[in-house]
Structures are given as C-alpha cells and as structure tokens.
PDB file of N, CA and C in Angstrom:
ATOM      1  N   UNK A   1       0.845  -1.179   0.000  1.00  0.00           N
ATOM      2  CA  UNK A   1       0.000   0.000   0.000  1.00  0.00           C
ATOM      3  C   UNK A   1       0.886   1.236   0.000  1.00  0.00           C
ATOM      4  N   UNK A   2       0.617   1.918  -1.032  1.00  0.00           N
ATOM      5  CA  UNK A   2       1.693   3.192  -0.973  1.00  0.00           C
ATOM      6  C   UNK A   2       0.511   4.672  -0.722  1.00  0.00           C
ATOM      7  N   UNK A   3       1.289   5.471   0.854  1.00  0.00           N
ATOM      8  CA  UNK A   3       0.802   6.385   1.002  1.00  0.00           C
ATOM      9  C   UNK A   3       2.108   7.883   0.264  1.00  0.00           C
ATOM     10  N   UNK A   4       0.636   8.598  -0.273  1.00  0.00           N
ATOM     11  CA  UNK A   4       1.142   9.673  -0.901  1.00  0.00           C
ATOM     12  C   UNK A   4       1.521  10.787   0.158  1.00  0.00           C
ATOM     13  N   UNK A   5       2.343  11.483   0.221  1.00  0.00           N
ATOM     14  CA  UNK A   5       2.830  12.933   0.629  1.00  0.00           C
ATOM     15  C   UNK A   5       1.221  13.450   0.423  1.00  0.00           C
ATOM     16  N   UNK A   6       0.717  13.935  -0.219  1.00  0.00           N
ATOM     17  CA  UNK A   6      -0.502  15.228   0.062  1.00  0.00           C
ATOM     18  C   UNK A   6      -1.285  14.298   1.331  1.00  0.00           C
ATOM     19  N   UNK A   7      -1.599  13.101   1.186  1.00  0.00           N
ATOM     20  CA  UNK A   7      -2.776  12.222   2.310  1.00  0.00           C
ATOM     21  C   UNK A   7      -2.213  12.176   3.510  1.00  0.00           C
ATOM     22  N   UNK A   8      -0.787  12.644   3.646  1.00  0.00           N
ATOM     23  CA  UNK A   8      -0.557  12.572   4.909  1.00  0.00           C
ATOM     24  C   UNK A   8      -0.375  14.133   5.553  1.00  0.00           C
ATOM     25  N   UNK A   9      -0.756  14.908   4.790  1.00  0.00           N
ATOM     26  CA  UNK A   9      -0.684  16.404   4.652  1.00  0.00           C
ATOM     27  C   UNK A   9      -2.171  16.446   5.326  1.00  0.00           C
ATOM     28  N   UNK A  10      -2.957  16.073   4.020  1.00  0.00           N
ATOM     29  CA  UNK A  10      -4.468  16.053   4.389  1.00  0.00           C
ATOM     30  C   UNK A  10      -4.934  15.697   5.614  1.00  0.00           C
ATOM     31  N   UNK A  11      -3.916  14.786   6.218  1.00  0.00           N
ATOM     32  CA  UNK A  11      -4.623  14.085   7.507  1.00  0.00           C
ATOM     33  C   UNK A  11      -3.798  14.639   8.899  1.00  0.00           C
ATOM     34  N   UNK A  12      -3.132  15.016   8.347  1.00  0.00           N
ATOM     35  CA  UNK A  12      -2.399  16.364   9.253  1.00  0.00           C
ATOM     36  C   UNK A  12      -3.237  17.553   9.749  1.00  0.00           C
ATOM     37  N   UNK A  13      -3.695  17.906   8.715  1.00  0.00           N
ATOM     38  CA  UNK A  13      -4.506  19.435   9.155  1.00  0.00           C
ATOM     39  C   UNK A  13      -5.895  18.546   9.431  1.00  0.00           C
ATOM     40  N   UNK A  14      -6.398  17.427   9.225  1.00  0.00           N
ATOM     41  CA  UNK A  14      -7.560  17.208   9.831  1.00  0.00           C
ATOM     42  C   UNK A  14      -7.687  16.976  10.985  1.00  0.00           C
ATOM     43  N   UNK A  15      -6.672  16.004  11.537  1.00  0.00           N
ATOM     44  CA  UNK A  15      -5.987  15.849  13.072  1.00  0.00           C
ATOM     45  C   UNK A  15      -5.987  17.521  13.963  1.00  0.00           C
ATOM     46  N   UNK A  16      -5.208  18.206  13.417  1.00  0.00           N
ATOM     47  CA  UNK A  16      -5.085  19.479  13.736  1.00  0.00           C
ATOM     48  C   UNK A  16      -6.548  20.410  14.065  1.00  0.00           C
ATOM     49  N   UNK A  17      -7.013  19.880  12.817  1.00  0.00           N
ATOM     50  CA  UNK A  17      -8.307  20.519  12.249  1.00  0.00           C
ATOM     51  C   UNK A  17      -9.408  20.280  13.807  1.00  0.00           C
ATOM     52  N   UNK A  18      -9.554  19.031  14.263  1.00  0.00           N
ATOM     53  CA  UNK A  18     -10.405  18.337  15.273  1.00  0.00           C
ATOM     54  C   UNK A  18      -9.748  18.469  16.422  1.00  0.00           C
ATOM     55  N   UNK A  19      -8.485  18.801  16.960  1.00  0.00           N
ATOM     56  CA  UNK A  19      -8.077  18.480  17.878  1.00  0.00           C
ATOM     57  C   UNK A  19      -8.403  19.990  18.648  1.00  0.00           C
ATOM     58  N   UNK A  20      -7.332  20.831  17.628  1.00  0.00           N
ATOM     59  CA  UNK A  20      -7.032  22.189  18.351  1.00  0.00           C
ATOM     60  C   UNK A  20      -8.546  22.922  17.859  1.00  0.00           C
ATOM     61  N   UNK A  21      -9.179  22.908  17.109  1.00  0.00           N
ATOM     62  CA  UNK A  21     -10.076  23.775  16.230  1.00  0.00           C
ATOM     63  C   UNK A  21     -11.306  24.100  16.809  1.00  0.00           C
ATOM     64  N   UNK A  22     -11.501  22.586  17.308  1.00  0.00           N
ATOM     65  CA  UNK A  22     -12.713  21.950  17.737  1.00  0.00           C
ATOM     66  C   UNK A  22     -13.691  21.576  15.946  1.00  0.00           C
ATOM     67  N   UNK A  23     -13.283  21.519  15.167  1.00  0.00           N
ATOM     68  CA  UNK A  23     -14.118  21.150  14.073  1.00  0.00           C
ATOM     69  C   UNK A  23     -14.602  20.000  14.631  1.00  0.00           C
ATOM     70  N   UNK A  24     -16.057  19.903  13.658  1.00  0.00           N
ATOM     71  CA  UNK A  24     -16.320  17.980  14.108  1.00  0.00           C
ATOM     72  C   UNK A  24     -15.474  17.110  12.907  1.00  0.00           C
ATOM     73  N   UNK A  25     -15.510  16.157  13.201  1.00  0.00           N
ATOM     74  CA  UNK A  25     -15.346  15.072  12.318  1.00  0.00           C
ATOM     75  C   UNK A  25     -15.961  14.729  11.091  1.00  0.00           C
ATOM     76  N   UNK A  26     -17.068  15.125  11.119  1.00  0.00           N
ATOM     77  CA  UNK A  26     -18.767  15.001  10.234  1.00  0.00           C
ATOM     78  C   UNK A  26     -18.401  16.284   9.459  1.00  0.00           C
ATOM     79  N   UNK A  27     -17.466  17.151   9.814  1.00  0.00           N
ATOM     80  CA  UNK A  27     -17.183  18.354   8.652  1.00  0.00           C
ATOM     81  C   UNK A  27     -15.880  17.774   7.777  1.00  0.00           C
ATOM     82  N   UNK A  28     -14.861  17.621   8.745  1.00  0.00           N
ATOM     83  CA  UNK A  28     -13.460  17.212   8.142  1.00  0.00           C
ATOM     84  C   UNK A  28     -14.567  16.169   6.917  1.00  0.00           C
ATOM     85  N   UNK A  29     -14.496  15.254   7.192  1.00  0.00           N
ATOM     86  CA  UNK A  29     -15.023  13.603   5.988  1.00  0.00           C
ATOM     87  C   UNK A  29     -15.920  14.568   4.892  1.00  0.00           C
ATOM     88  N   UNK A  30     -16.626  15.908   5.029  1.00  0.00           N
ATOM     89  CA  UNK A  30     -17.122  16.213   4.279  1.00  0.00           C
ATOM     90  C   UNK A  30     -16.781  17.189   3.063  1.00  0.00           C
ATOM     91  N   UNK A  31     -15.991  17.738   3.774  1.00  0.00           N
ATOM     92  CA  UNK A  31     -14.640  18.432   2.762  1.00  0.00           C
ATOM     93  C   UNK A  31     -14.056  17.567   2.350  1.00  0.00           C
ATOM     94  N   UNK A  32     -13.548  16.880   2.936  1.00  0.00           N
ATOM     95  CA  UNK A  32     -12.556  15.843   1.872  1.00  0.00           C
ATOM     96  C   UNK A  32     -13.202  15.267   0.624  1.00  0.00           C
ATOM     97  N   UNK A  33     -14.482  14.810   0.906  1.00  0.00           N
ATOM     98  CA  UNK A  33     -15.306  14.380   0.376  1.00  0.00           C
ATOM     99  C   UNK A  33     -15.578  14.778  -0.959  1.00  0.00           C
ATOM    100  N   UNK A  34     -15.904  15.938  -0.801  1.00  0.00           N
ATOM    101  CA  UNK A  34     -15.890  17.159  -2.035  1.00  0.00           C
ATOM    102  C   UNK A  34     -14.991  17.418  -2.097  1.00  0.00           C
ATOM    103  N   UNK A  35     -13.490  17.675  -1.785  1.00  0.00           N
ATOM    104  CA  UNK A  35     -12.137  17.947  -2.479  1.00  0.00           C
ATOM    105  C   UNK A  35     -12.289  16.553  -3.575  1.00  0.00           C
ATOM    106  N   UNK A  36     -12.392  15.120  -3.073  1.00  0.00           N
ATOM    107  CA  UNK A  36     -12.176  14.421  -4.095  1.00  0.00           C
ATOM    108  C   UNK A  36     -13.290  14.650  -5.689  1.00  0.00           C
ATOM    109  N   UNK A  37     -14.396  14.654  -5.064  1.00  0.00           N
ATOM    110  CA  UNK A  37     -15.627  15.244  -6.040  1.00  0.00           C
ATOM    111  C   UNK A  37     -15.084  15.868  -6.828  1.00  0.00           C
ATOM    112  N   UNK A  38     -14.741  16.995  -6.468  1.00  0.00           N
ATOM    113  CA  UNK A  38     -14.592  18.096  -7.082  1.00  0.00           C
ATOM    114  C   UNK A  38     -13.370  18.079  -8.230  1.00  0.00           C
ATOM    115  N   UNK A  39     -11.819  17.098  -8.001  1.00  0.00           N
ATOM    116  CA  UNK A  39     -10.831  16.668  -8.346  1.00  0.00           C
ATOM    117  C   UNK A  39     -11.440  16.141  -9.533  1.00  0.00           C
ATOM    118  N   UNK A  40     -12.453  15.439 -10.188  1.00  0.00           N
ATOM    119  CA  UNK A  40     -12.951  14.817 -10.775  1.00  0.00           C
ATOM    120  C   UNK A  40     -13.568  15.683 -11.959  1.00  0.00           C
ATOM    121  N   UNK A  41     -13.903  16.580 -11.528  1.00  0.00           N
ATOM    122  CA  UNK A  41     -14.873  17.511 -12.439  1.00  0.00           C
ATOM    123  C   UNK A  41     -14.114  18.271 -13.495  1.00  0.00           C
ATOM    124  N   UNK A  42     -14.839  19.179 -14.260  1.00  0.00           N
ATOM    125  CA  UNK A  42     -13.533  19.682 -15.644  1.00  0.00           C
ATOM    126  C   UNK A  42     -13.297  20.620 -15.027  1.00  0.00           C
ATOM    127  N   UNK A  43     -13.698  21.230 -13.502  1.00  0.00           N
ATOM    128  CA  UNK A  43     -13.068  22.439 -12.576  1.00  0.00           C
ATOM    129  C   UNK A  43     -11.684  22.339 -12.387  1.00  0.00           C
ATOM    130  N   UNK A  44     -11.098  20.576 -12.591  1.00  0.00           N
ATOM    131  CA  UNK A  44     -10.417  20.574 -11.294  1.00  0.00           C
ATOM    132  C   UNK A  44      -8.319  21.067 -12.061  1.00  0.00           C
ATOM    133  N   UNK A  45      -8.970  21.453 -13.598  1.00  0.00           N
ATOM    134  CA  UNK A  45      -7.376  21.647 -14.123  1.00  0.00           C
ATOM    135  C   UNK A  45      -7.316  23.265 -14.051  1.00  0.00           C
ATOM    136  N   UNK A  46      -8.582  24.091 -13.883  1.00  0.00           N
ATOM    137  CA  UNK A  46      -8.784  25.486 -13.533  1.00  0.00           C
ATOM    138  C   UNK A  46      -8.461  25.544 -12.192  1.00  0.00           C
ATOM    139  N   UNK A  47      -8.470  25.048 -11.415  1.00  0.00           N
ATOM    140  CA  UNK A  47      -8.107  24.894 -10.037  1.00  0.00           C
ATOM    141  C   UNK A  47      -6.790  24.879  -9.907  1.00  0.00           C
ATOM    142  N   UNK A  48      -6.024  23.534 -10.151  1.00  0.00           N
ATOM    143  CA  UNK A  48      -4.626  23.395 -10.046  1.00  0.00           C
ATOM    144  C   UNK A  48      -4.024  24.608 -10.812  1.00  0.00           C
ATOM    145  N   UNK A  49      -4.117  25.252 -12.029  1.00  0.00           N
ATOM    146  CA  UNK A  49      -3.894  25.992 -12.336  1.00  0.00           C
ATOM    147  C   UNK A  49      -3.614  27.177 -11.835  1.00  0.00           C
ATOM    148  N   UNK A  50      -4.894  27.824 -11.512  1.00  0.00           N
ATOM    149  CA  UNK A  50      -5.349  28.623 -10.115  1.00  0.00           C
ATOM    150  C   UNK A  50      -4.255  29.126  -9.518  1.00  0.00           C
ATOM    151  N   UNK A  51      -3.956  27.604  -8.491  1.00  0.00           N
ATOM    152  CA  UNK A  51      -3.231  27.209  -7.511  1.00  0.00           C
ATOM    153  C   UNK A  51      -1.653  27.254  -7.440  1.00  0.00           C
ATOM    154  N   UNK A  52      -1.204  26.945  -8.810  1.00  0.00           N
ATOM    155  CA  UNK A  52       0.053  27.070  -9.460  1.00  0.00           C
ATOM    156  C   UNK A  52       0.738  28.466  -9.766  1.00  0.00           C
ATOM    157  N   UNK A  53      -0.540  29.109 -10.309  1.00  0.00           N
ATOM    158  CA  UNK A  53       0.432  30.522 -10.802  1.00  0.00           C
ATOM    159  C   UNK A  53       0.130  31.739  -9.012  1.00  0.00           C
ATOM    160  N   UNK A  54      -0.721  31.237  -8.195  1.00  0.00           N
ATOM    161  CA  UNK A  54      -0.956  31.950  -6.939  1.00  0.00           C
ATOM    162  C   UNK A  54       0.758  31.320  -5.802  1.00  0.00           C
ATOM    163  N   UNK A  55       1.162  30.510  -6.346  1.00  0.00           N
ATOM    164  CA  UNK A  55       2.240  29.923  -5.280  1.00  0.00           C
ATOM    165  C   UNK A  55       3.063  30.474  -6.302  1.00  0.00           C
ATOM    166  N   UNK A  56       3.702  30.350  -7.417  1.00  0.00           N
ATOM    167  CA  UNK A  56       4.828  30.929  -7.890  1.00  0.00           C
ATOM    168  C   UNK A  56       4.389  32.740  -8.149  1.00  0.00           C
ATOM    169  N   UNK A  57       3.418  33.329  -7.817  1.00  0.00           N
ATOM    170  CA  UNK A  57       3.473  34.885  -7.695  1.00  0.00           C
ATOM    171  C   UNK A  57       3.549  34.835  -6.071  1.00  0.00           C
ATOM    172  N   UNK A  58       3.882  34.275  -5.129  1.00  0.00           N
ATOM    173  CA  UNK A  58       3.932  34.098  -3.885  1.00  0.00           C
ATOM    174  C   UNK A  58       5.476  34.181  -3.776  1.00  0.00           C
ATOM    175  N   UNK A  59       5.967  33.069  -4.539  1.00  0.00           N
ATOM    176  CA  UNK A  59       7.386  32.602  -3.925  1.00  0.00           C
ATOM    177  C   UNK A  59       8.071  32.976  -4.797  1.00  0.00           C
ATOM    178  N   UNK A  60       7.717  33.722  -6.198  1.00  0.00           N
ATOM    179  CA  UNK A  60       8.600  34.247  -6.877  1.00  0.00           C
ATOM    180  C   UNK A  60       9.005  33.368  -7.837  1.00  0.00           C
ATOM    181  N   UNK A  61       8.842  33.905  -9.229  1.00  0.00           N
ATOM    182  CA  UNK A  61       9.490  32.577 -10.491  1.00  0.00           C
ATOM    183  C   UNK A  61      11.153  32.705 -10.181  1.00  0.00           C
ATOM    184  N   UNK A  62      11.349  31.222  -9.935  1.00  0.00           N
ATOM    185  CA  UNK A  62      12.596  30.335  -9.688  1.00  0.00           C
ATOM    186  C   UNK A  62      13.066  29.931 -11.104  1.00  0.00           C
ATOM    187  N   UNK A  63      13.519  30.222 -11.968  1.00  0.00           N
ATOM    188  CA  UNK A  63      14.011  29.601 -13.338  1.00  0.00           C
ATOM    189  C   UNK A  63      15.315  29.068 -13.215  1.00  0.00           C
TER     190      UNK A  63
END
C-alpha cells in the first residue's frame, strides 16, 4: 500500500483541524469528500492551475 505525501498532509490538518479547532469530524469527511468530487470535475485543471500561478506569484518565479 503506498501512502502519498498530500494524504498525509491532508490528515495532518484534519488531526489538527479536530483536535485544536474543535471542528467535528462530520465536517473534516465532508470536505474531503468534495475535495475528491470536485478533483474529478472539468473544474479541477482550472483549479490546479489557479493554484500554481498563486504559489509561484507568492514565492517568486525560480528559473
């Protein structure tokens, strides 16, 4: 069974998310839920996209 780097990210801030936050549990499973949904949809290359040029205008193009 191979765990990925982001799922242990994901389950990091959910831990975090429930512990310190007080979120419920019944929210965390439901976001995730719809992050995967949503991964699926023709949103989800406008998204990464999104996501890509907002972190390199953040951290600055590295060439």
């Amino acid at each position: 069974m191979t765990v990925s780097l982001p799922l242990v990210v994901l389950g990091f801030f959910a831990w975090a998310a429930i512990k310190y936050l007080g979120v419920r549990v019944w929210i965390v499973v439901l976001i995730t839920l719809f992050g995967f949904w949503l991964s699926r949809t023709f949103l989800a290359p406008a998204i990464e996209s999104g996501t890509r040029s907002g972190v390199t205008v953040i951290n600055g193009q590295h060439i």
